[in-house]
C-alpha atoms as a PDB file:
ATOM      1  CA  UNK A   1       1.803 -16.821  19.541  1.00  0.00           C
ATOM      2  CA  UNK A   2      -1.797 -16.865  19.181  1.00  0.00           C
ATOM      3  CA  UNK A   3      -1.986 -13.381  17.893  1.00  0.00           C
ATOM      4  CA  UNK A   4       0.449 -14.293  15.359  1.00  0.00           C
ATOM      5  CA  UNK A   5      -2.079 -17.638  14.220  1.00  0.00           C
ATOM      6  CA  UNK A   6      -4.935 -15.603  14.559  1.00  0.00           C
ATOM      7  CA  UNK A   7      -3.260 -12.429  12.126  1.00  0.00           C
ATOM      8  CA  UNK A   8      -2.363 -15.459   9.877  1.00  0.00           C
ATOM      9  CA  UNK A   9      -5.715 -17.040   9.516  1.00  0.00           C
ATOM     10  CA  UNK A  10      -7.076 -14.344   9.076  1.00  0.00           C
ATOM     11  CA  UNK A  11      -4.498 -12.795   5.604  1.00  0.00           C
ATOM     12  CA  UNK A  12      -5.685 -15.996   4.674  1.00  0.00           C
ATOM     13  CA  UNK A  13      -9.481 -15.387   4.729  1.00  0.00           C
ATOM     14  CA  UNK A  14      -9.135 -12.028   3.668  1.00  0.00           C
ATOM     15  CA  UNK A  15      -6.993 -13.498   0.501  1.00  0.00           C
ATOM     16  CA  UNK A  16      -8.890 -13.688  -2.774  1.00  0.00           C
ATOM     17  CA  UNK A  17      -6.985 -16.389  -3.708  1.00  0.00           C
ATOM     18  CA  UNK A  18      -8.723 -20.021  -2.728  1.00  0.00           C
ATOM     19  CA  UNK A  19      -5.596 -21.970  -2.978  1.00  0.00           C
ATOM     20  CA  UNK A  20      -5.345 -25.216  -0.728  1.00  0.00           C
ATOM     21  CA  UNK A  21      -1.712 -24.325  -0.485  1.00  0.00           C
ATOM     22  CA  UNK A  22      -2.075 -21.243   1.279  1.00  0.00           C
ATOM     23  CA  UNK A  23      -3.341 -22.811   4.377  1.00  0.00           C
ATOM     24  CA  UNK A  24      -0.460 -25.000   4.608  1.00  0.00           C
ATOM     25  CA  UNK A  25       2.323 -22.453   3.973  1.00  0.00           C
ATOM     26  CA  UNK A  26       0.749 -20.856   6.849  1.00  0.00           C
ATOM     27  CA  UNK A  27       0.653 -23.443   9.095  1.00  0.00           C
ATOM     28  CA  UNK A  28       4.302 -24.629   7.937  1.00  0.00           C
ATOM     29  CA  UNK A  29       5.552 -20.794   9.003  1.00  0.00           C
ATOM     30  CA  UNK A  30       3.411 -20.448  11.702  1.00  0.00           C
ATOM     31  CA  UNK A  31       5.345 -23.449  13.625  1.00  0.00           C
ATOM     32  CA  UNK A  32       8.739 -22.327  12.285  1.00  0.00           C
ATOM     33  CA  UNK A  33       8.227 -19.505  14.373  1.00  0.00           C
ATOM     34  CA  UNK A  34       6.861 -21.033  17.633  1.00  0.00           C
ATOM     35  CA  UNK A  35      10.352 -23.198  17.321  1.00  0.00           C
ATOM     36  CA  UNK A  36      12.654 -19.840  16.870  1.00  0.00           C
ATOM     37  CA  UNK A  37      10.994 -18.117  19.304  1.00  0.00           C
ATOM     38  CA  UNK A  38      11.075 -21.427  21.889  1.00  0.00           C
ATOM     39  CA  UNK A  39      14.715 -22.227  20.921  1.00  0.00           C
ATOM     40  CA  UNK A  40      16.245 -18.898  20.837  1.00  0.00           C
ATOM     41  CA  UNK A  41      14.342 -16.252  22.488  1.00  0.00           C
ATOM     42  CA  UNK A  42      12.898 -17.466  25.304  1.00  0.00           C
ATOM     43  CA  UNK A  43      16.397 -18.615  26.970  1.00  0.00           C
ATOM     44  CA  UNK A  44      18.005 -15.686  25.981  1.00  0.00           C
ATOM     45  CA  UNK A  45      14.904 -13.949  28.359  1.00  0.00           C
ATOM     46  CA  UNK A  46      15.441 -16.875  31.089  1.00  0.00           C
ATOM     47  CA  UNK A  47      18.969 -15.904  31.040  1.00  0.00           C
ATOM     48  CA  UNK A  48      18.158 -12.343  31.697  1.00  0.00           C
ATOM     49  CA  UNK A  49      15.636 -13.085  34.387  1.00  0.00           C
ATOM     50  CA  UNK A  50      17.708 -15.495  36.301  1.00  0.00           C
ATOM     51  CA  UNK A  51      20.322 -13.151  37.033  1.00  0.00           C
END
């Protein structure tokens, strides 16, 4: 997950762009996929690692 924020701030730096809503898009996707991956992936791994 951090690698993920960290590859996002920085597309954002790199962009040329100085939009304020940039920086919030990013945030906004960045927690849409900490809640897939929380929801969905990591008790479909629990479920494998139980067994």
């Amino acid at each position: 997950m951090f690698v993920l924020w960290a590859v996002n701030y920085w597309l954002q730096y790199k962009s040329k762009k100085k939009k304020w809503y940039l920086p919030l898009a990013g945030a906004v996707l960045y927690v849409a996929i900490v809640f897939i991956v929380l929801g969905y992936v990591t008790p479909f791994l629990r479920a494998l690692l139980i067994k």
